[in-house]
Protein backbone atom coordinates (compact mmCIF):
# COMPACT_ATOMS: atom_id res chain seq x y z
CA UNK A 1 10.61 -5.67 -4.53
CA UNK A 2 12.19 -2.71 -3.52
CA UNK A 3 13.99 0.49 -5.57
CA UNK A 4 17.06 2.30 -3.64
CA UNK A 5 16.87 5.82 -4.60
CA UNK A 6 19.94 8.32 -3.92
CA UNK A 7 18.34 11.11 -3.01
CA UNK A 8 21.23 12.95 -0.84
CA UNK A 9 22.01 15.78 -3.07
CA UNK A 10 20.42 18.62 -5.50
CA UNK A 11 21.82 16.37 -8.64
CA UNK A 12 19.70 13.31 -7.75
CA UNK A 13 16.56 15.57 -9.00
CA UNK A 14 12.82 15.46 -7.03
CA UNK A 15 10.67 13.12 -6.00
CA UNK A 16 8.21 12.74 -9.22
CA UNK A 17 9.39 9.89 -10.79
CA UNK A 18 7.83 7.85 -7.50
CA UNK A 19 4.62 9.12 -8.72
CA UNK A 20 4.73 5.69 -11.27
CA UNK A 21 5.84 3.63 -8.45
CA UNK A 22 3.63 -0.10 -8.46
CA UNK A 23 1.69 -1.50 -5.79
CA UNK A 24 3.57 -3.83 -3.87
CA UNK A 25 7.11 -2.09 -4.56
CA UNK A 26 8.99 -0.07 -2.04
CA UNK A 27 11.36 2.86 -2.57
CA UNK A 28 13.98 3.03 0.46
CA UNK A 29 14.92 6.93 -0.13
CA UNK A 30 18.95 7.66 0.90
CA UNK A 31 18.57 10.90 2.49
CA UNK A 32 21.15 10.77 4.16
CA UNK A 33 24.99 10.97 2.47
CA UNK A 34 27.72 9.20 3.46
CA UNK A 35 30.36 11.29 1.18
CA UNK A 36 31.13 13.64 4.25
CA UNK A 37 30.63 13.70 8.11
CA UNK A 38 27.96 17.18 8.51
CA UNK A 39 25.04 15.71 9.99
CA UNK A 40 21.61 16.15 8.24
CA UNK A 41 19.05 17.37 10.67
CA UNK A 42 15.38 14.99 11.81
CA UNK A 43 13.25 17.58 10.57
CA UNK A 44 14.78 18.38 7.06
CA UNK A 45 14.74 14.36 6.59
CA UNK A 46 11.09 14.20 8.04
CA UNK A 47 10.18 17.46 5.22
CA UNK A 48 11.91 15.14 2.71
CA UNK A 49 10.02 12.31 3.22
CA UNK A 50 6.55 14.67 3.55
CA UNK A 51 7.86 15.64 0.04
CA UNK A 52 8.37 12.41 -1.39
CA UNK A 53 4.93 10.98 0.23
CA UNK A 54 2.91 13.69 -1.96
CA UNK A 55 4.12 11.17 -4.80
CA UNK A 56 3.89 7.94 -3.21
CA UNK A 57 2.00 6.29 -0.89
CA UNK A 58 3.94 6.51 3.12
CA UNK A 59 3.51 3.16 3.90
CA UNK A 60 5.61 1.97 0.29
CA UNK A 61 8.85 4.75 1.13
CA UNK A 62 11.53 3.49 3.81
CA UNK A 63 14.67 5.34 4.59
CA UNK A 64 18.64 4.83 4.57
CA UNK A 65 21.78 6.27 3.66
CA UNK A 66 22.46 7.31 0.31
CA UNK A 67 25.09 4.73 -0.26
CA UNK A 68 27.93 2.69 1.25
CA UNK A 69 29.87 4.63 3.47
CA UNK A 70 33.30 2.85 1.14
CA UNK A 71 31.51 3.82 -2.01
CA UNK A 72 34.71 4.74 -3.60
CA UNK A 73 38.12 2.41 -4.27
CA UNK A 74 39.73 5.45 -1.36
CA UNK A 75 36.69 5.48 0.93
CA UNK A 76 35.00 8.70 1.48
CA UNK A 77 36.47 11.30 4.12
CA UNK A 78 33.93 10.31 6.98
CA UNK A 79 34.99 9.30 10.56
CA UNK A 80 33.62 6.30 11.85
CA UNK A 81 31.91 8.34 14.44
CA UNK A 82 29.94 9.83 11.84
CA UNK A 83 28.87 6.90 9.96
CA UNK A 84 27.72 6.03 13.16
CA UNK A 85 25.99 8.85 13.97
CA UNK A 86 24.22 8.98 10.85
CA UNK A 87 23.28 5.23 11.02
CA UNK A 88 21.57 5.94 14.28
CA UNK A 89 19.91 9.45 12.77
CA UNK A 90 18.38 6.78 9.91
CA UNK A 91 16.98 4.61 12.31
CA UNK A 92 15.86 7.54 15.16
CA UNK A 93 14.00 9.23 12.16
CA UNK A 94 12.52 6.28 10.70
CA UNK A 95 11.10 5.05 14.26
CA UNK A 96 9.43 8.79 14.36
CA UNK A 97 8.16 8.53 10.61
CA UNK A 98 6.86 4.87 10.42
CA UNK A 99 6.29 3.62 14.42
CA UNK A 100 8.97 1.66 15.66
């Protein structure tokens, strides 16, 4: 039901591809990285998701982190602070973008 698209760096490409998305399907974009610690900023996450809405419909895109913040065997180098921090950024933003 649902597509988890990393979307946290310039490698992971644009937003186009969501222009086939399906009726019915959502895509839950991760903005937000959990490799490192720097914080993203509300409005370049809220321009993000303006971006990605010219290609699919609002109401079908959600928003999360990127990843796991363990994605690797090591961990990544990001204080638990940070992850949450960034966890409460995801859910502040959303709230804002969707209603809460």
């Amino acid at each position: 039901d649902a597509y988890f698209l990393e979307y946290d760096d310039d490698r992971s490409g644009d937003f186009r591809p969501l222009r086939f998305l399906s009726k019915g399907k959502i895509v839950v974009l991760g903005l937000v990285t959990t490799k490192f610690g720097a914080m993203e900023s509300k409005d370049a996450l809220k321009r993000r998701i303006d971006e990605a809405a010219r290609y699919a419909p609002l109401e079908q895109l959600a928003l999360s982190p990127q990843c796991g913040f363990s994605s690797t065997v090591h961990g990544n180098d990001i204080a638990v602070e940070d992850q949450r921090s960034k966890l409460r950024l995801v859910i502040e933003t959303a709230n804002e973008v969707w209603g809460g």
